[in-house]
ModelCIF file with pLDDT and N, C-alpha, C, O atoms, coordinates in Angstrom:
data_MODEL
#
_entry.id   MODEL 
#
_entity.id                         1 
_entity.type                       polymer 
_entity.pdbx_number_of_molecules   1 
#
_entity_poly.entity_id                      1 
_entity_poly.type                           'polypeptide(L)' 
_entity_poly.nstd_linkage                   no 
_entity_poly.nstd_monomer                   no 
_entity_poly.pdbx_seq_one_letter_code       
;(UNK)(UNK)(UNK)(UNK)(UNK)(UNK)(UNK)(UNK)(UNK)(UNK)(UNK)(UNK)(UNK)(UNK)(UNK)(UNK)
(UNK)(UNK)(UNK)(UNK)(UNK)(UNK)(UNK)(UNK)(UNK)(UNK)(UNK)(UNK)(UNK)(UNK)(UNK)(UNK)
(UNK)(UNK)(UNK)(UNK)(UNK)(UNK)(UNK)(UNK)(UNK)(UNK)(UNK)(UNK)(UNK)(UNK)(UNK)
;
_entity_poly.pdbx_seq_one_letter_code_can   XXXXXXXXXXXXXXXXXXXXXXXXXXXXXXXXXXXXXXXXXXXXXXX 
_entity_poly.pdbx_strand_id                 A 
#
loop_
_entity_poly_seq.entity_id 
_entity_poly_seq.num 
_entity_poly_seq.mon_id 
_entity_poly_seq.hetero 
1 1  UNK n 
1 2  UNK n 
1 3  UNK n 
1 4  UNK n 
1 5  UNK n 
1 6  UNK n 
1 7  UNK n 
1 8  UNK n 
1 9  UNK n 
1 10 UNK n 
1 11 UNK n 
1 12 UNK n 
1 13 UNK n 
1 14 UNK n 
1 15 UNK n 
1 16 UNK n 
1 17 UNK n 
1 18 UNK n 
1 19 UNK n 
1 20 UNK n 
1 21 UNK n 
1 22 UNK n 
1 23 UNK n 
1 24 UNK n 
1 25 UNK n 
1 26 UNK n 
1 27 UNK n 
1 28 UNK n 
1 29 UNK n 
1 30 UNK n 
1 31 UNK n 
1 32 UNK n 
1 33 UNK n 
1 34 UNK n 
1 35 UNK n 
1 36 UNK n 
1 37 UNK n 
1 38 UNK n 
1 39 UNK n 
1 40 UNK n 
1 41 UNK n 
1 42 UNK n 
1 43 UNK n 
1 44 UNK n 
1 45 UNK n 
1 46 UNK n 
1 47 UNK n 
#
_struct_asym.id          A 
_struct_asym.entity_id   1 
#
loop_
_ma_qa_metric.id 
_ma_qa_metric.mode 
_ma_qa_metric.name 
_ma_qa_metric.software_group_id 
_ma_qa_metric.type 
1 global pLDDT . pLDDT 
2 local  pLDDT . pLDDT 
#
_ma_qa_metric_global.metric_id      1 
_ma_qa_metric_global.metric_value   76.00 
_ma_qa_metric_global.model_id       1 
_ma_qa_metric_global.ordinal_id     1 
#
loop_
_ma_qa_metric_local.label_asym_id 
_ma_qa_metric_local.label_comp_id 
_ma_qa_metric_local.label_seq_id 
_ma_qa_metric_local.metric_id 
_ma_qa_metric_local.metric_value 
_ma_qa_metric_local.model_id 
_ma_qa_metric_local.ordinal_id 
A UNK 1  2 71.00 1 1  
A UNK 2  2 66.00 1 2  
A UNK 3  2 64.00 1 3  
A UNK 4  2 56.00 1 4  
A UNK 5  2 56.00 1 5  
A UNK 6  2 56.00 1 6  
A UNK 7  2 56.00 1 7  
A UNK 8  2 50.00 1 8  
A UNK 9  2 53.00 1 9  
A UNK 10 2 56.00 1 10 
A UNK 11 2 52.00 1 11 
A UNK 12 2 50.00 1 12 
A UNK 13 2 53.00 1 13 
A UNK 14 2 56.00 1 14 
A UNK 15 2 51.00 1 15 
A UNK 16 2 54.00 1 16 
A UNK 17 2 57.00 1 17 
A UNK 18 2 55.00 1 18 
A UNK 19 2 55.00 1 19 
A UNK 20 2 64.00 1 20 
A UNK 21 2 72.00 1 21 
A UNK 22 2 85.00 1 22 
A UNK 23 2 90.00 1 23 
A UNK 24 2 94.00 1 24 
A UNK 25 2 96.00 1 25 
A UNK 26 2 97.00 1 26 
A UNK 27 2 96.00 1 27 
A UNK 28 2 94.00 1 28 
A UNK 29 2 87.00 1 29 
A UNK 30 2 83.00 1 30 
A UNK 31 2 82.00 1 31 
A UNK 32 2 90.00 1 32 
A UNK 33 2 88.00 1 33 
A UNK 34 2 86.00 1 34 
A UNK 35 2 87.00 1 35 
A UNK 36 2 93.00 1 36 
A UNK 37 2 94.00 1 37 
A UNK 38 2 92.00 1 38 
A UNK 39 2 91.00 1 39 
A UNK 40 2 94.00 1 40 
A UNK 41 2 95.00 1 41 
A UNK 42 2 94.00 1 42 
A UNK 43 2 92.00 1 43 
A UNK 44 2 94.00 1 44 
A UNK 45 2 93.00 1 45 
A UNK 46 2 92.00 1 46 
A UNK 47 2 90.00 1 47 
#
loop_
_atom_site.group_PDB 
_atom_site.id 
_atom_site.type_symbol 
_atom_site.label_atom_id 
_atom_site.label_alt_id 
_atom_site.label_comp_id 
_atom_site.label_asym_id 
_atom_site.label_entity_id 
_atom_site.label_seq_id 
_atom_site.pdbx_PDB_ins_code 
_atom_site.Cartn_x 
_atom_site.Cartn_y 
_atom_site.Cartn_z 
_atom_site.occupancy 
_atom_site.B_iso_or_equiv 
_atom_site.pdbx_formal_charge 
_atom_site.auth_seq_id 
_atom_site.auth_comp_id 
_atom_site.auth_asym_id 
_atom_site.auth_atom_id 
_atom_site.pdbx_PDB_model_num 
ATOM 1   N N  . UNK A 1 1  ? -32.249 -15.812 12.779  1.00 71.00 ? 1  UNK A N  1 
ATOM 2   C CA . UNK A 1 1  ? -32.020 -16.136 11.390  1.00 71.00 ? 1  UNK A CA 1 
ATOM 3   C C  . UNK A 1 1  ? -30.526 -16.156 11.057  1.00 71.00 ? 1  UNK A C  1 
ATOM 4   O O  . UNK A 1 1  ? -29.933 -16.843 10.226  1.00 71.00 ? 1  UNK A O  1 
ATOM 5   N N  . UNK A 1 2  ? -30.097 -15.300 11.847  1.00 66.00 ? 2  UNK A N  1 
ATOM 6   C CA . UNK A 1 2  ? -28.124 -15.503 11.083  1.00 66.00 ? 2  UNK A CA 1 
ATOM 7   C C  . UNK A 1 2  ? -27.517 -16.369 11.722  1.00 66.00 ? 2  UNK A C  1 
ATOM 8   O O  . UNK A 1 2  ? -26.517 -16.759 11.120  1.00 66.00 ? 2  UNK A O  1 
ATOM 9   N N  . UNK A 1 3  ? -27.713 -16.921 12.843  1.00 64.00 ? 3  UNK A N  1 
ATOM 10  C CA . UNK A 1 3  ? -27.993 -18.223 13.666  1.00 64.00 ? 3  UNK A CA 1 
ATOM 11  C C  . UNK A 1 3  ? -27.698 -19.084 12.779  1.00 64.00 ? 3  UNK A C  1 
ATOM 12  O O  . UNK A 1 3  ? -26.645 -19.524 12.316  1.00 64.00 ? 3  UNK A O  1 
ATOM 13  N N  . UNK A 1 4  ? -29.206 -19.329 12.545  1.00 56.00 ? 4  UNK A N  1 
ATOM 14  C CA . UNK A 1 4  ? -29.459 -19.906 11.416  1.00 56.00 ? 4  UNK A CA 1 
ATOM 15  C C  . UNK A 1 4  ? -28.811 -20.414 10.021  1.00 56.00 ? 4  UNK A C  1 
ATOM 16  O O  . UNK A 1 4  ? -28.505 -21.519 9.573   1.00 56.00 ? 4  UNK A O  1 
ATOM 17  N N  . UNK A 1 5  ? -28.771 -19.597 9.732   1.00 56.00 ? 5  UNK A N  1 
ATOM 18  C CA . UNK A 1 5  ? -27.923 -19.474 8.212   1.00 56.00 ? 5  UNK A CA 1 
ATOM 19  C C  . UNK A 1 5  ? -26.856 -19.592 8.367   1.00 56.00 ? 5  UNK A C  1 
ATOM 20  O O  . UNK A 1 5  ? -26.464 -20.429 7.554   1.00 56.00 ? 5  UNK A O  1 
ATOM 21  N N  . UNK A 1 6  ? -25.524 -19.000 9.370   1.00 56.00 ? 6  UNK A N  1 
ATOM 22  C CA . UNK A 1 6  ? -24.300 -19.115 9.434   1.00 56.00 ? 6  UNK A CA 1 
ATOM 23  C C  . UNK A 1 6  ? -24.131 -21.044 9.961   1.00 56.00 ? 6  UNK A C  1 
ATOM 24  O O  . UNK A 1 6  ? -23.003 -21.507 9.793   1.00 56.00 ? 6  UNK A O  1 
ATOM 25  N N  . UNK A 1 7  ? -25.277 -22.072 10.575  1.00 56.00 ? 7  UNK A N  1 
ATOM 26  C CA . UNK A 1 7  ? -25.236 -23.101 10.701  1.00 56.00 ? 7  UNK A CA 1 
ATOM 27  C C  . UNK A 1 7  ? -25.565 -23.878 9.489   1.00 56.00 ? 7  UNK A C  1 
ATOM 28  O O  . UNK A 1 7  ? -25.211 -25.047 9.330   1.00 56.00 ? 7  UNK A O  1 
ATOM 29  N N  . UNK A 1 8  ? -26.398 -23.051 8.461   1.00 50.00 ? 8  UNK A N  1 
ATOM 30  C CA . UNK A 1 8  ? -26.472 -23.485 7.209   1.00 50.00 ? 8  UNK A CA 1 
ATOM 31  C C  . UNK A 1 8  ? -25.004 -23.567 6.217   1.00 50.00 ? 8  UNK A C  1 
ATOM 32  O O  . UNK A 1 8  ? -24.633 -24.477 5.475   1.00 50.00 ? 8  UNK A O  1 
ATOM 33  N N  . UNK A 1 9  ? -24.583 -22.706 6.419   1.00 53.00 ? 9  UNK A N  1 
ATOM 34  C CA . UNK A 1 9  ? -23.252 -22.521 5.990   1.00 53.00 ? 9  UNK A CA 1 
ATOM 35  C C  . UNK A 1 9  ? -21.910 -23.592 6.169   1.00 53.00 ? 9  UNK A C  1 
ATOM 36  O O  . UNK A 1 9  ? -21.103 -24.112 5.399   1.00 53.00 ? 9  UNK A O  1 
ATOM 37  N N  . UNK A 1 10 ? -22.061 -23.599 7.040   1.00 56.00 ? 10 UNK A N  1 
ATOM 38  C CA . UNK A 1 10 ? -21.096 -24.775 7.818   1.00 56.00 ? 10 UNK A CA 1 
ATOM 39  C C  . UNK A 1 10 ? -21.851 -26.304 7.093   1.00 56.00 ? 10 UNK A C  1 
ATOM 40  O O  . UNK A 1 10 ? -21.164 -27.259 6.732   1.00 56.00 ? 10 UNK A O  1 
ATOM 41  N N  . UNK A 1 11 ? -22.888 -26.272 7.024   1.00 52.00 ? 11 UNK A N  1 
ATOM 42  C CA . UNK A 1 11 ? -23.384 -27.788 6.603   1.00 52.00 ? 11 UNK A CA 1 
ATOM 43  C C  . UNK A 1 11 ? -22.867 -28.204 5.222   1.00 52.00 ? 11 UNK A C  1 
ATOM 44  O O  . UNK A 1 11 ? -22.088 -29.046 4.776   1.00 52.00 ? 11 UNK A O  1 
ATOM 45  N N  . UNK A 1 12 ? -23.968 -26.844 4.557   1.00 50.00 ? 12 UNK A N  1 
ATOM 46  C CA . UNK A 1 12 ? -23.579 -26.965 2.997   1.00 50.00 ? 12 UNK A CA 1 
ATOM 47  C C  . UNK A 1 12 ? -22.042 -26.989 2.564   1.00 50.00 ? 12 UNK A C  1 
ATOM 48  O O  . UNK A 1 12 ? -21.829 -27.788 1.652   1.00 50.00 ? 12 UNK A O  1 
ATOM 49  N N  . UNK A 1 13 ? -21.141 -26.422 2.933   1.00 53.00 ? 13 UNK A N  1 
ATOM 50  C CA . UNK A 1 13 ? -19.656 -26.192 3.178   1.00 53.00 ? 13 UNK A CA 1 
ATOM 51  C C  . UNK A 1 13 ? -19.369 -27.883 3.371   1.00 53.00 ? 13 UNK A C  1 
ATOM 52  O O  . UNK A 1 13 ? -19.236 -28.629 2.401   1.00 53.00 ? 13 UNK A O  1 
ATOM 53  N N  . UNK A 1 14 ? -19.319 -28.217 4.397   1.00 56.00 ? 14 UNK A N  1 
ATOM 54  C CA . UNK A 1 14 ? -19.504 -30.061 4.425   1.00 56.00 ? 14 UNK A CA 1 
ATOM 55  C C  . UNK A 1 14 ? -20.072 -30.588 3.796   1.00 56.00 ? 14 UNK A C  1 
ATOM 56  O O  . UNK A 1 14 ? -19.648 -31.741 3.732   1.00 56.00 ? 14 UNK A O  1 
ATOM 57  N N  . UNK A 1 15 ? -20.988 -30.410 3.138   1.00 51.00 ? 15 UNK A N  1 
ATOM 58  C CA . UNK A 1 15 ? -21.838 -31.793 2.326   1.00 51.00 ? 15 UNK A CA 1 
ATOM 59  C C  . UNK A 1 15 ? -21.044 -31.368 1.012   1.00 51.00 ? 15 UNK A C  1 
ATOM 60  O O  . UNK A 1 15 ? -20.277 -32.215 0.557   1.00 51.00 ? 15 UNK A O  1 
ATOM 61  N N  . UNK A 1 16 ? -21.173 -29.837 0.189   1.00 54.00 ? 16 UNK A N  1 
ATOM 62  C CA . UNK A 1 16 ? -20.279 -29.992 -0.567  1.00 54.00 ? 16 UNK A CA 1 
ATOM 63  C C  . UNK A 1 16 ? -18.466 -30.350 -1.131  1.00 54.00 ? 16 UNK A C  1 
ATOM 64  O O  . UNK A 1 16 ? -17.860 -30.213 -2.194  1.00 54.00 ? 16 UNK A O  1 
ATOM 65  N N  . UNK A 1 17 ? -18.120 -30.853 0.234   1.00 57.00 ? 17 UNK A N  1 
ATOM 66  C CA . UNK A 1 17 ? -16.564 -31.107 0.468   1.00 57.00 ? 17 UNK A CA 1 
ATOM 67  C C  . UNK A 1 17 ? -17.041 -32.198 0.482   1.00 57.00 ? 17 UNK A C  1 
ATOM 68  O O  . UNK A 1 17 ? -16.698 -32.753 -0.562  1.00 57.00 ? 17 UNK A O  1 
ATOM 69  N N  . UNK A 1 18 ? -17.893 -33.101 1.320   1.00 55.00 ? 18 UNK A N  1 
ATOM 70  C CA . UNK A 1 18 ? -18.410 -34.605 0.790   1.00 55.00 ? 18 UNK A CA 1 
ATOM 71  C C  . UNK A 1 18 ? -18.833 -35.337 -0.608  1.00 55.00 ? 18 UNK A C  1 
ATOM 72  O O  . UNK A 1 18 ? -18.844 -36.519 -0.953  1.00 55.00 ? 18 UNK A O  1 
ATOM 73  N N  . UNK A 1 19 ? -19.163 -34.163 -1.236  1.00 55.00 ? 19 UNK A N  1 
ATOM 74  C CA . UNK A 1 19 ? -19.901 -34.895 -2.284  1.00 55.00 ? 19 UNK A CA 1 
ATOM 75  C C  . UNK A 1 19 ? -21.534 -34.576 -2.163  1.00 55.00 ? 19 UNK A C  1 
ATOM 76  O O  . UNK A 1 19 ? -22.221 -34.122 -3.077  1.00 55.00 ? 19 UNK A O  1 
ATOM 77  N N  . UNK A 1 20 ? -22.013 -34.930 -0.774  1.00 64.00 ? 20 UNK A N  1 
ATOM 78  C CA . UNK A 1 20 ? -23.294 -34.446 -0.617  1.00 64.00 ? 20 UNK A CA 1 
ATOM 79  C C  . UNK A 1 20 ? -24.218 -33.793 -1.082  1.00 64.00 ? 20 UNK A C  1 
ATOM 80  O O  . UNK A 1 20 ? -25.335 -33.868 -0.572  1.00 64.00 ? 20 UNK A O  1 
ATOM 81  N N  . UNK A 1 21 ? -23.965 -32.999 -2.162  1.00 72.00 ? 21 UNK A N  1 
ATOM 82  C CA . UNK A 1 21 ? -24.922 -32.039 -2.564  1.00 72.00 ? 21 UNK A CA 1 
ATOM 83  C C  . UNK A 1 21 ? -24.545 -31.937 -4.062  1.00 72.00 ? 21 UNK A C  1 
ATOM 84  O O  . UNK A 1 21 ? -23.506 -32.337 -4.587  1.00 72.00 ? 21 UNK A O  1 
ATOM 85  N N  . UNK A 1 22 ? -25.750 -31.234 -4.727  1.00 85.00 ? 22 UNK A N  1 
ATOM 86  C CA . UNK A 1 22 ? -25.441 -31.122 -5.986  1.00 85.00 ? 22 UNK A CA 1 
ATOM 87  C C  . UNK A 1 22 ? -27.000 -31.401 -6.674  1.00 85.00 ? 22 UNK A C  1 
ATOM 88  O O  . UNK A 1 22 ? -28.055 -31.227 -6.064  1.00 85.00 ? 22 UNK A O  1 
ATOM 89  N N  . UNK A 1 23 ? -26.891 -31.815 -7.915  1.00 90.00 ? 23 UNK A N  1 
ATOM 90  C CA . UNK A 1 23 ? -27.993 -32.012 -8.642  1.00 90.00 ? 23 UNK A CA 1 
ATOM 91  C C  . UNK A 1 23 ? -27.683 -33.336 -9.535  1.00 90.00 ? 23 UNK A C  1 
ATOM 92  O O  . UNK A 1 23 ? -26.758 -33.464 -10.338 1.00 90.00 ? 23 UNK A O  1 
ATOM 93  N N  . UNK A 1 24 ? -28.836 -34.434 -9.147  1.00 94.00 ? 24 UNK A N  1 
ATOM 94  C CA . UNK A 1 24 ? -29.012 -35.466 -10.438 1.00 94.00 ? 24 UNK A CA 1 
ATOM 95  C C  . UNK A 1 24 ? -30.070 -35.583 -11.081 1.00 94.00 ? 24 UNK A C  1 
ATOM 96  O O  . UNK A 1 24 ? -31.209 -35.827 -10.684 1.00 94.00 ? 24 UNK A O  1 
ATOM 97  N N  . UNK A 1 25 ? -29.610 -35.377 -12.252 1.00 96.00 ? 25 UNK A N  1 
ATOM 98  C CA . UNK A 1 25 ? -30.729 -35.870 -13.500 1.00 96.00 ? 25 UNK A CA 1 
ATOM 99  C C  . UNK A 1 25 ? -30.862 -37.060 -14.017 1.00 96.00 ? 25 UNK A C  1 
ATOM 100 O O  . UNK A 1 25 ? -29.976 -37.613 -14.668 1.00 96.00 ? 25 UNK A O  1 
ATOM 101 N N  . UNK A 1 26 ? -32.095 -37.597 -13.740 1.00 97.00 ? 26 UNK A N  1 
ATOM 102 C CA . UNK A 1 26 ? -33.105 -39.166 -14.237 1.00 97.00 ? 26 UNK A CA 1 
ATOM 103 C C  . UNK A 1 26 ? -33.721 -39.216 -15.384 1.00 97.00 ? 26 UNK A C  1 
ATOM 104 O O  . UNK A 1 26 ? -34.539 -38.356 -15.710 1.00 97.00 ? 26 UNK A O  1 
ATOM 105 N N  . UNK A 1 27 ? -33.367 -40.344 -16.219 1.00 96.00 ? 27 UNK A N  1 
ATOM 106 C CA . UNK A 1 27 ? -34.230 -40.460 -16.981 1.00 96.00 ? 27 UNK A CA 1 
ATOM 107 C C  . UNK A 1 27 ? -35.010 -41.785 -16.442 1.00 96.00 ? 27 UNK A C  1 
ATOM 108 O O  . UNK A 1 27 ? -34.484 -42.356 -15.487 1.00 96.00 ? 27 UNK A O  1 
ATOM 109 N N  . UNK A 1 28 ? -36.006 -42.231 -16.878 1.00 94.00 ? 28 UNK A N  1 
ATOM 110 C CA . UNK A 1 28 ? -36.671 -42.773 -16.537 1.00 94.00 ? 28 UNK A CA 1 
ATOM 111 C C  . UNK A 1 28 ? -37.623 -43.491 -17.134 1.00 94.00 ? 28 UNK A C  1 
ATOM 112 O O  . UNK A 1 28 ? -38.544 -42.762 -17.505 1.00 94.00 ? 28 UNK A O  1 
ATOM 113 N N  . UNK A 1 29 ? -37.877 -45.293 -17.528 1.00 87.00 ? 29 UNK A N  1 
ATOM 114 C CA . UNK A 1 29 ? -39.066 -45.546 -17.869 1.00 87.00 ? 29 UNK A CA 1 
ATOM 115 C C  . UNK A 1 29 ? -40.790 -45.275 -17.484 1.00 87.00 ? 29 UNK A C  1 
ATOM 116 O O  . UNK A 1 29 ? -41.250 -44.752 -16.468 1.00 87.00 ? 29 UNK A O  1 
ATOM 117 N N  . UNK A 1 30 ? -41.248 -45.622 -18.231 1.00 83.00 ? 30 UNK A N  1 
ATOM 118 C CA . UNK A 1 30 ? -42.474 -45.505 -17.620 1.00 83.00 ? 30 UNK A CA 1 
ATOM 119 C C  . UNK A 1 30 ? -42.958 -46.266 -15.818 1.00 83.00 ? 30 UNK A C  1 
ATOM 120 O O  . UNK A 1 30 ? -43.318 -45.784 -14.744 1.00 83.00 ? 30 UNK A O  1 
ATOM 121 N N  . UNK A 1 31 ? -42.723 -47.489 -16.289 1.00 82.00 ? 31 UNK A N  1 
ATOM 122 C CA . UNK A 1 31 ? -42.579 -48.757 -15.382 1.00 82.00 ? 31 UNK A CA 1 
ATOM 123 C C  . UNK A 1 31 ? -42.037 -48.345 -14.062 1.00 82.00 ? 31 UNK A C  1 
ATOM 124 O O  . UNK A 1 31 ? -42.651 -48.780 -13.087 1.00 82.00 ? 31 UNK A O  1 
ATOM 125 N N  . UNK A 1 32 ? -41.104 -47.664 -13.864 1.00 90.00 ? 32 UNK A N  1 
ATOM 126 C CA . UNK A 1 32 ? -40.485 -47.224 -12.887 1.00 90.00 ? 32 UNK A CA 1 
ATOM 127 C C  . UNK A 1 32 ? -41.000 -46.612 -11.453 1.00 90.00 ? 32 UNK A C  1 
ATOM 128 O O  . UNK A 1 32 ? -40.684 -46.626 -10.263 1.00 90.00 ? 32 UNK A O  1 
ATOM 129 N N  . UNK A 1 33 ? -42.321 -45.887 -12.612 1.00 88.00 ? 33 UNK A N  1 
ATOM 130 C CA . UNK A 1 33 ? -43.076 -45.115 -11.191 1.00 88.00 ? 33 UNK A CA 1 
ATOM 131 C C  . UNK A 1 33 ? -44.264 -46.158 -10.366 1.00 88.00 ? 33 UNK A C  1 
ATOM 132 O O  . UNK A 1 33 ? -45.163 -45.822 -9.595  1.00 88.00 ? 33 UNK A O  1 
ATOM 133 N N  . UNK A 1 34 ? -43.872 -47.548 -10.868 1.00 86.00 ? 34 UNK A N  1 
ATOM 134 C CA . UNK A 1 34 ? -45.294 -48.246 -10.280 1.00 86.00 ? 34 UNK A CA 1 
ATOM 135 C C  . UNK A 1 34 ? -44.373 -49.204 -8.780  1.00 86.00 ? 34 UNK A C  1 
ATOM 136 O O  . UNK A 1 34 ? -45.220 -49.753 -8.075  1.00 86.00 ? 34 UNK A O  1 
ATOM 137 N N  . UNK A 1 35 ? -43.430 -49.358 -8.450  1.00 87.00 ? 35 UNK A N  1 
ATOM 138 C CA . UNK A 1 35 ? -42.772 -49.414 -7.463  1.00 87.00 ? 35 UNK A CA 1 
ATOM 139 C C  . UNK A 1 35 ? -41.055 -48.962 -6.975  1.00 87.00 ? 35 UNK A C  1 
ATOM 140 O O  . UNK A 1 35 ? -40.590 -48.806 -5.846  1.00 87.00 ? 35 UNK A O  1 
ATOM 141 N N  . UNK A 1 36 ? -40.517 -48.864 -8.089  1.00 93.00 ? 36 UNK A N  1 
ATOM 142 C CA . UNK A 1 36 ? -39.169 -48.567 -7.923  1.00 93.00 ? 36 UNK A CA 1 
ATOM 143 C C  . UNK A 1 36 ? -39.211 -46.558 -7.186  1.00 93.00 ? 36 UNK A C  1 
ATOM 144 O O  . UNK A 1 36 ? -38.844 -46.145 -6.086  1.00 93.00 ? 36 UNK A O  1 
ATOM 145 N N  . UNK A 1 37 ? -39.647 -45.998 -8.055  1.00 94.00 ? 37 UNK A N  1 
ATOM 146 C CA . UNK A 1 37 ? -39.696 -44.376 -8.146  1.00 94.00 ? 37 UNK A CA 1 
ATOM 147 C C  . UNK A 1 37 ? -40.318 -44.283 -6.537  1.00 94.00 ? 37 UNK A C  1 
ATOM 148 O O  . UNK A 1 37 ? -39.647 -43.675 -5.703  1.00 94.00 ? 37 UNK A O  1 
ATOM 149 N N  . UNK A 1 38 ? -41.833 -45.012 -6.078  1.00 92.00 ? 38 UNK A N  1 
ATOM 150 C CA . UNK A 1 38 ? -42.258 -43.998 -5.166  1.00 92.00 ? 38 UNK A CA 1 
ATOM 151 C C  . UNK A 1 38 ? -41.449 -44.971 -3.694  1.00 92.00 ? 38 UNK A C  1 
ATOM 152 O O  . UNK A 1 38 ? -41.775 -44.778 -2.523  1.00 92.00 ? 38 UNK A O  1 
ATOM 153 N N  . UNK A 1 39 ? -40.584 -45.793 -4.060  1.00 91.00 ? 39 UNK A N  1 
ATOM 154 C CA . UNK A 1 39 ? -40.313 -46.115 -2.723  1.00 91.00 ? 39 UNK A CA 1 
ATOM 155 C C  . UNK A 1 39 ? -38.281 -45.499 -2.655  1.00 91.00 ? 39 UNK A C  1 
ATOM 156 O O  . UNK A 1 39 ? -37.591 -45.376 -1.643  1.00 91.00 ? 39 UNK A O  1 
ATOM 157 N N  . UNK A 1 40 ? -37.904 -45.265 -4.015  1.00 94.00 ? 40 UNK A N  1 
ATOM 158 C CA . UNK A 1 40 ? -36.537 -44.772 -3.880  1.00 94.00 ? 40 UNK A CA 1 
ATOM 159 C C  . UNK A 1 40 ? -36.300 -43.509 -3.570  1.00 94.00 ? 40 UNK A C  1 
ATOM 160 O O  . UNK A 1 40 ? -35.307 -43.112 -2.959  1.00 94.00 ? 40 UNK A O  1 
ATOM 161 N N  . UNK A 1 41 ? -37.422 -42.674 -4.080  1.00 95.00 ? 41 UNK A N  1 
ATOM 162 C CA . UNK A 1 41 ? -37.255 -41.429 -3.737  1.00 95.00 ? 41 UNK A CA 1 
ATOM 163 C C  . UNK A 1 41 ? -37.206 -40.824 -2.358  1.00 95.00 ? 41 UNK A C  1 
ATOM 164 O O  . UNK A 1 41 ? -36.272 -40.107 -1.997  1.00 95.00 ? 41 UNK A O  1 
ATOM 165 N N  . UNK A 1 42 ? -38.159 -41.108 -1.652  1.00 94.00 ? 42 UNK A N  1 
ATOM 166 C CA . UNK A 1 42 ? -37.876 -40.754 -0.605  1.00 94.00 ? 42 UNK A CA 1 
ATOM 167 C C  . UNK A 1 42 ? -37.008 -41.255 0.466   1.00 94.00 ? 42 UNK A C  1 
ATOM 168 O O  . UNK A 1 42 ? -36.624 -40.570 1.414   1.00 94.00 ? 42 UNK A O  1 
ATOM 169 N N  . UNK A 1 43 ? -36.687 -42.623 0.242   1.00 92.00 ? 43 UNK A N  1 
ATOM 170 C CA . UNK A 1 43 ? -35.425 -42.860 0.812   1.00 92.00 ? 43 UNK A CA 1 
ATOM 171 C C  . UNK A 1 43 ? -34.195 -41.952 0.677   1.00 92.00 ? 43 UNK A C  1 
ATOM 172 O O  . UNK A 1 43 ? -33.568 -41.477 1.624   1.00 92.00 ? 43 UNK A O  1 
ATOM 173 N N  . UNK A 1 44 ? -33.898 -41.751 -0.796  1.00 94.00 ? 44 UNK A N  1 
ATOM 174 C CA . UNK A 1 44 ? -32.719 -40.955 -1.241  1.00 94.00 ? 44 UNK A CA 1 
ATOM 175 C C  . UNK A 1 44 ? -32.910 -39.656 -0.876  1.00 94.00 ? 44 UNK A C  1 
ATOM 176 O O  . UNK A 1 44 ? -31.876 -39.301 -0.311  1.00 94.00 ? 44 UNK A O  1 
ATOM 177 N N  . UNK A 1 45 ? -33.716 -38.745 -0.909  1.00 93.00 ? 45 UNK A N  1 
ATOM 178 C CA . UNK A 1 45 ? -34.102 -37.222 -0.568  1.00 93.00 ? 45 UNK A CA 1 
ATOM 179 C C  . UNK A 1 45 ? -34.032 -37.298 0.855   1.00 93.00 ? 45 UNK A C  1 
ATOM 180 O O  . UNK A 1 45 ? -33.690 -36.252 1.405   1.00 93.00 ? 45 UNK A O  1 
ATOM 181 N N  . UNK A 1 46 ? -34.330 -38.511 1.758   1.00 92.00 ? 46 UNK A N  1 
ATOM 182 C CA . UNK A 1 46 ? -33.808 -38.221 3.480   1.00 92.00 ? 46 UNK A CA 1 
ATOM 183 C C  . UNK A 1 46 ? -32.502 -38.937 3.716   1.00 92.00 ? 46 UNK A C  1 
ATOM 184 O O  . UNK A 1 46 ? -32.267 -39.108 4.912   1.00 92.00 ? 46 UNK A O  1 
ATOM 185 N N  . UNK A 1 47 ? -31.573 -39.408 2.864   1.00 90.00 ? 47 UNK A N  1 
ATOM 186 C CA . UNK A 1 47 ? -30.550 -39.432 3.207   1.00 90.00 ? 47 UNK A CA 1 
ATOM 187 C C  . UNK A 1 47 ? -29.660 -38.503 2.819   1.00 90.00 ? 47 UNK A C  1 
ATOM 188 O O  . UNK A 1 47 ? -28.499 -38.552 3.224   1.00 90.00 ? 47 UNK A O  1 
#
């Protein structure tokens, strides 16, 4: 586990010096979730 975590460290440390990380908030039409929402999301959450 500290393995672990100290490799977690190093990532998050990089993604937040990238930009990588953080939090975005959506607003969103209705319309959105009938093709845009279920095919963007998971693209964006594995990149």
């Amino acid at each position: 586990q500290a393995l672990f975590y100290a490799g977690e460290f190093s990532r998050l440390a990089r993604s937040a010096g990238l930009g990588l990380t953080g939090q975005l908030q959506i607003g969103f039409v209705g319309s959105a979730k009938y093709a845009f929402l279920p095919s963007m999301l998971p693209l964006f959450s594995e990149q």
